[in-house]
Protein backbone atom coordinates (compact mmCIF):
# COMPACT_ATOMS: atom_id res chain seq x y z
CA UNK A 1 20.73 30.31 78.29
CA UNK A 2 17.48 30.42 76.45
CA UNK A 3 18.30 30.65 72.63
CA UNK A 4 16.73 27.86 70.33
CA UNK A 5 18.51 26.06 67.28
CA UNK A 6 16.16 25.20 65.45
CA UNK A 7 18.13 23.67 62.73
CA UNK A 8 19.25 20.70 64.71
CA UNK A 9 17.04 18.01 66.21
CA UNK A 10 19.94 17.82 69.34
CA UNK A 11 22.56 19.96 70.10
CA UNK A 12 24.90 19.61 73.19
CA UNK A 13 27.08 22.25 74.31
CA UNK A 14 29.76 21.94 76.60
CA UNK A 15 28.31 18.80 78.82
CA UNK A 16 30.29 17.37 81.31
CA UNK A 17 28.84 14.20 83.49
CA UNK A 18 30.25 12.67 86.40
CA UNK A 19 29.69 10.03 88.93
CA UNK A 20 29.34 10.05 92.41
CA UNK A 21 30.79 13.33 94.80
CA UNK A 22 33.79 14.31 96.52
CA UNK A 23 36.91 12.54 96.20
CA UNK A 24 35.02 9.54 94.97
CA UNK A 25 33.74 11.64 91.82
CA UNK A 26 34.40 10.20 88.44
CA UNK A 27 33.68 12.13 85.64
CA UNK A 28 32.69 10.20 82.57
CA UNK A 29 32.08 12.83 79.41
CA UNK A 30 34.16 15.96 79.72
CA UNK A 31 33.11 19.23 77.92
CA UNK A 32 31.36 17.32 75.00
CA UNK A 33 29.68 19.09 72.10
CA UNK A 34 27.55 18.50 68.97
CA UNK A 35 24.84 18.84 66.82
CA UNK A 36 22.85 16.08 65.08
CA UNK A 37 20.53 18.00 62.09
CA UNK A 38 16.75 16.82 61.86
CA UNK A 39 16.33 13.61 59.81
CA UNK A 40 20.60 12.48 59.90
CA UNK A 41 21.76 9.38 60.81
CA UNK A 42 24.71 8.91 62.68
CA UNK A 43 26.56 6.57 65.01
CA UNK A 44 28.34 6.96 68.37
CA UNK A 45 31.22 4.26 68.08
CA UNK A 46 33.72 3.38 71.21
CA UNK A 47 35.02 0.78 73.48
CA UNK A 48 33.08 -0.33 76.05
CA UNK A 49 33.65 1.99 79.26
CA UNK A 50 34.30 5.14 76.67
CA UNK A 51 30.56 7.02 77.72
CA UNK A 52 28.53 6.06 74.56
CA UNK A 53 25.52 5.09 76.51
CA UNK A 54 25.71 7.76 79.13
CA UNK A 55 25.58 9.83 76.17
CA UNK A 56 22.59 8.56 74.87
CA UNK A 57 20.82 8.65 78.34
CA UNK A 58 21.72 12.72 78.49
CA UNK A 59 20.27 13.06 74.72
CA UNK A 60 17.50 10.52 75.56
CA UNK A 61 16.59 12.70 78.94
CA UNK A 62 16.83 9.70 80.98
CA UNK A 63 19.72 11.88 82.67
CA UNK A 64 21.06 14.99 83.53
CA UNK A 65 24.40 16.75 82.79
CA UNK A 66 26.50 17.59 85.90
CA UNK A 67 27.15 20.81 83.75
CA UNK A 68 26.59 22.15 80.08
CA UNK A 69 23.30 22.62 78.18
CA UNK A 70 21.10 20.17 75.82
CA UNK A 71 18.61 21.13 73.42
CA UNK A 72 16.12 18.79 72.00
CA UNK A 73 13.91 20.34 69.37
CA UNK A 74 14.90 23.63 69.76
CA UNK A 75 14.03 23.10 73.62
CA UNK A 76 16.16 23.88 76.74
CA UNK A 77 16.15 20.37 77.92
CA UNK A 78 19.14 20.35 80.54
CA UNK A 79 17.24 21.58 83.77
CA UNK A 80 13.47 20.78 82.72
CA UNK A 81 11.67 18.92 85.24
CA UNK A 82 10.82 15.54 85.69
CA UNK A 83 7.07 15.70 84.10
CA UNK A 84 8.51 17.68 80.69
CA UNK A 85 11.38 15.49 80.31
CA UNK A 86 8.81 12.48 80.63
CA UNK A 87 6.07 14.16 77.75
CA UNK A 88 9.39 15.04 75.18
CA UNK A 89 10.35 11.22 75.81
CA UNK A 90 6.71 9.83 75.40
CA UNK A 91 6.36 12.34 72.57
CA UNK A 92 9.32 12.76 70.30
CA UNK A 93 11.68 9.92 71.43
CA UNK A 94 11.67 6.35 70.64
CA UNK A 95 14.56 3.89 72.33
CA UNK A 96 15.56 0.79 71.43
CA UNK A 97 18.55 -1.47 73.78
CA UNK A 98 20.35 -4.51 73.03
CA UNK A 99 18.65 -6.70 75.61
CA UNK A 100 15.03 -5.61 74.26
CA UNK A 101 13.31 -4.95 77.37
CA UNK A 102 10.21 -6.32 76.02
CA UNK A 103 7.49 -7.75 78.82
CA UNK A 104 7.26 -11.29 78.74
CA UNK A 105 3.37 -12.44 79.17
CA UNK A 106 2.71 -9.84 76.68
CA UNK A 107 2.52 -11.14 73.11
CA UNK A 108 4.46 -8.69 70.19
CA UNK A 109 0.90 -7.22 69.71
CA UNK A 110 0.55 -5.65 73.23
CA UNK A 111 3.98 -5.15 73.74
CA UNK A 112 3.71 -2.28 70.47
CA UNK A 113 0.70 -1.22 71.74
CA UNK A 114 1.72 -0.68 75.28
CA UNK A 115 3.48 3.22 74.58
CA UNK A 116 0.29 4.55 72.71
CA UNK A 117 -1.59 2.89 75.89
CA UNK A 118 0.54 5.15 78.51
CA UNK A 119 -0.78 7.70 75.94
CA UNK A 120 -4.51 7.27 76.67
CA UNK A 121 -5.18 5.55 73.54
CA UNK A 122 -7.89 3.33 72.95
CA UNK A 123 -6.70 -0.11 73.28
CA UNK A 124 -8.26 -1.08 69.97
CA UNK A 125 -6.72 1.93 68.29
CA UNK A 126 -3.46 1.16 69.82
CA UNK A 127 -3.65 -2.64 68.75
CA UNK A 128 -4.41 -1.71 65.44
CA UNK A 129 -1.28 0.70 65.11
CA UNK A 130 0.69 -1.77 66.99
CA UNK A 131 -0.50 -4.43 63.88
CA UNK A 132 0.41 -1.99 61.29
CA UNK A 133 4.06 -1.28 62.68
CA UNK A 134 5.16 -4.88 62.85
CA UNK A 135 4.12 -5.48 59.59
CA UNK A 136 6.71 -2.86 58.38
CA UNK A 137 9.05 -4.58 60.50
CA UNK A 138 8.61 -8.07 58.64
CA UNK A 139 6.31 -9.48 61.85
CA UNK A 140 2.69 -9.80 60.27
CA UNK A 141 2.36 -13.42 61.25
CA UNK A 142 4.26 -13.27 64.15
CA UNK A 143 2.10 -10.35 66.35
CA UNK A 144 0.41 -13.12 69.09
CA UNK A 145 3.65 -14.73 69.65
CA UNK A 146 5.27 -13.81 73.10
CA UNK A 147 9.07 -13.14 73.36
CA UNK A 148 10.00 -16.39 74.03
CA UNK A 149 9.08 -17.68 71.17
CA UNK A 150 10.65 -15.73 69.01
CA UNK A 151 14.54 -15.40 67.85
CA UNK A 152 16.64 -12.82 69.11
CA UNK A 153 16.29 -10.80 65.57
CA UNK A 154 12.61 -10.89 65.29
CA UNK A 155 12.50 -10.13 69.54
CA UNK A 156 14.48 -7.26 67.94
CA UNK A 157 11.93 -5.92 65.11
CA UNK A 158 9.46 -6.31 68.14
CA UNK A 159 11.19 -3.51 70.24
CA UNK A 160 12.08 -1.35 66.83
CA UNK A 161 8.04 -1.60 66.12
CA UNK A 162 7.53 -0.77 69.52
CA UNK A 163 9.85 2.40 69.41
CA UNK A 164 8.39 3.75 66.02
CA UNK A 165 4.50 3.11 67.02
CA UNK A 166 4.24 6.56 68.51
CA UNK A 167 5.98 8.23 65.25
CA UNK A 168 8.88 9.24 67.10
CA UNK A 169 11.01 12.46 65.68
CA UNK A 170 14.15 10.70 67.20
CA UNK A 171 15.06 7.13 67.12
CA UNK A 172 18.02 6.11 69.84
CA UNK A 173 19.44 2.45 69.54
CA UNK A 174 21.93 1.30 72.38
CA UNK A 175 23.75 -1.54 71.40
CA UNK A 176 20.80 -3.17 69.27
CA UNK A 177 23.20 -5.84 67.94
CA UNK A 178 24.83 -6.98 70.56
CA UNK A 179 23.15 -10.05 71.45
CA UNK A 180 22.62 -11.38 68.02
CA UNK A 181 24.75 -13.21 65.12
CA UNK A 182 26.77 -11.49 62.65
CA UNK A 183 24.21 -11.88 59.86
CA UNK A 184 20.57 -11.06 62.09
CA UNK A 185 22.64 -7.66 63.23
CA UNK A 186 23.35 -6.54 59.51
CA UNK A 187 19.80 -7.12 59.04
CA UNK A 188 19.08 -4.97 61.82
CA UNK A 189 21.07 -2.28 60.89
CA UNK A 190 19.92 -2.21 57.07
CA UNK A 191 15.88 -2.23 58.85
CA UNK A 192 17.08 1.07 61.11
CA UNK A 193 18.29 2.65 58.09
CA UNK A 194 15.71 1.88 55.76
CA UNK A 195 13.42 3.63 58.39
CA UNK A 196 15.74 6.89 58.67
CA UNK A 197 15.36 7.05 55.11
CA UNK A 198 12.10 6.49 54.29
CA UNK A 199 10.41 8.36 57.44
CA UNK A 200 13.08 11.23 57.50
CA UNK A 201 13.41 9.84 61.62
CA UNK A 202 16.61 11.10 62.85
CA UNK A 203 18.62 8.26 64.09
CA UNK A 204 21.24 7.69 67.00
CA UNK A 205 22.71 4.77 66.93
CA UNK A 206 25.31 3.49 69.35
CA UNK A 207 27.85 0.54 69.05
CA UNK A 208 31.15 -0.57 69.66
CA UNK A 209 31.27 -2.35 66.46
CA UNK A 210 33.20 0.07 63.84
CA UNK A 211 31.33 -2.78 61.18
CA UNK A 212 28.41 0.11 61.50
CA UNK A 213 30.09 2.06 59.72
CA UNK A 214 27.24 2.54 57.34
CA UNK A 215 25.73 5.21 59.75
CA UNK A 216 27.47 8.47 59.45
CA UNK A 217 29.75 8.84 62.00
């Protein structure tokens, strides 16, 4: 199958994925479809177990459907290999995940930078991007401090400035509330969707938390 949609950002037709071969196989998503248009913002909401984040690894191309197709920017995505899958991720995809994933000797600073530096960058252009996403993040007086000394929200806004410093045409979050307090995840939430809005970035957002309910479902 070759056709393009080119009026969705991600479409999925028919994917199955499973687990393991043989007897021992267990399939996980069964004969799933959609289509997420270019600039929406929706949210992928189950109980734990249900296949939300193996979802978001298939649309994230961190994985690859047992069967089905996946198109990404009017791409063929579901068989590319393993260096075009790498430039759509470096290039079009920005991830954030609940436990942050941030390196810990690097202050917030270098950890924004460090995507545009995989890049080829210069390190003082990347620095200086990196400095100018935090501060849309709410973390202008904040960029030398390492991870550890900073509070699960604002580790948080790190890895969302980190995710948006390469101007990502798809934003997926996995869980980005789970390891913070009622109040510091509505925060969260309201800062993902202020971005969605105000960048047009499409956003995927995945949770077990029916609360999020103020991403389109």
């Amino acid at each position: 199958m070759s056709e393009k949609h080119d009026t969705d950002l991600i479409r999925l037709c028919d994917i199955t994925h499973a687990y393991g071969t043989g007897p021992s196989k267990q399939p996980v998503l069964l004969d799933v479809s959609l289509s997420i248009p270019a600039g929406q913002s929706c949210a992928i909401i189950g109980a734990s177990g249900s296949g939300k984040s193996t979802l978001l690894n298939l649309i994230g191309l961190l994985d690859e459907p047992t069967t089905g197709h996946i198109w990404l920017a009017g791409e063929e995505m579901s068989r590319a290999g393993p260096d075009a899958r790498a430039m759509a991720r470096n290039r079009i995809i920005g991830f954030i995940f609940q436990d942050f994933n941030l390196l810990p000797r690097l202050d917030a600073l270098d950890n924004v930078a460090q995507p545009l530096l995989y890049r080829g960058v210069p390190r003082h252009v990347a620095r200086k991007t990196a400095q100018t996403q935090l501060a849309h993040v709410g973390l202008a007086e904040r960029i030398h401090h390492r991870p550890a000394d900073l509070s699960g929200g604002q580790r948080q806004r790190v890895a969302i400035a980190r995710a948006l410093v390469g101007e990502p045409t798809l934003l997926l979050a996995d869980e980005p509330t789970g390891n913070l307090d009622s109040q510091t995840a509505s925060d969260i939430i309201d800062l993902l969707l202020s971005l969605n809005q105000q960048r047009n970035t499409t956003l995927v957002l995945v949770t077990h938390d029916s609360r999020s309910g103020r991403v389109r479902r």
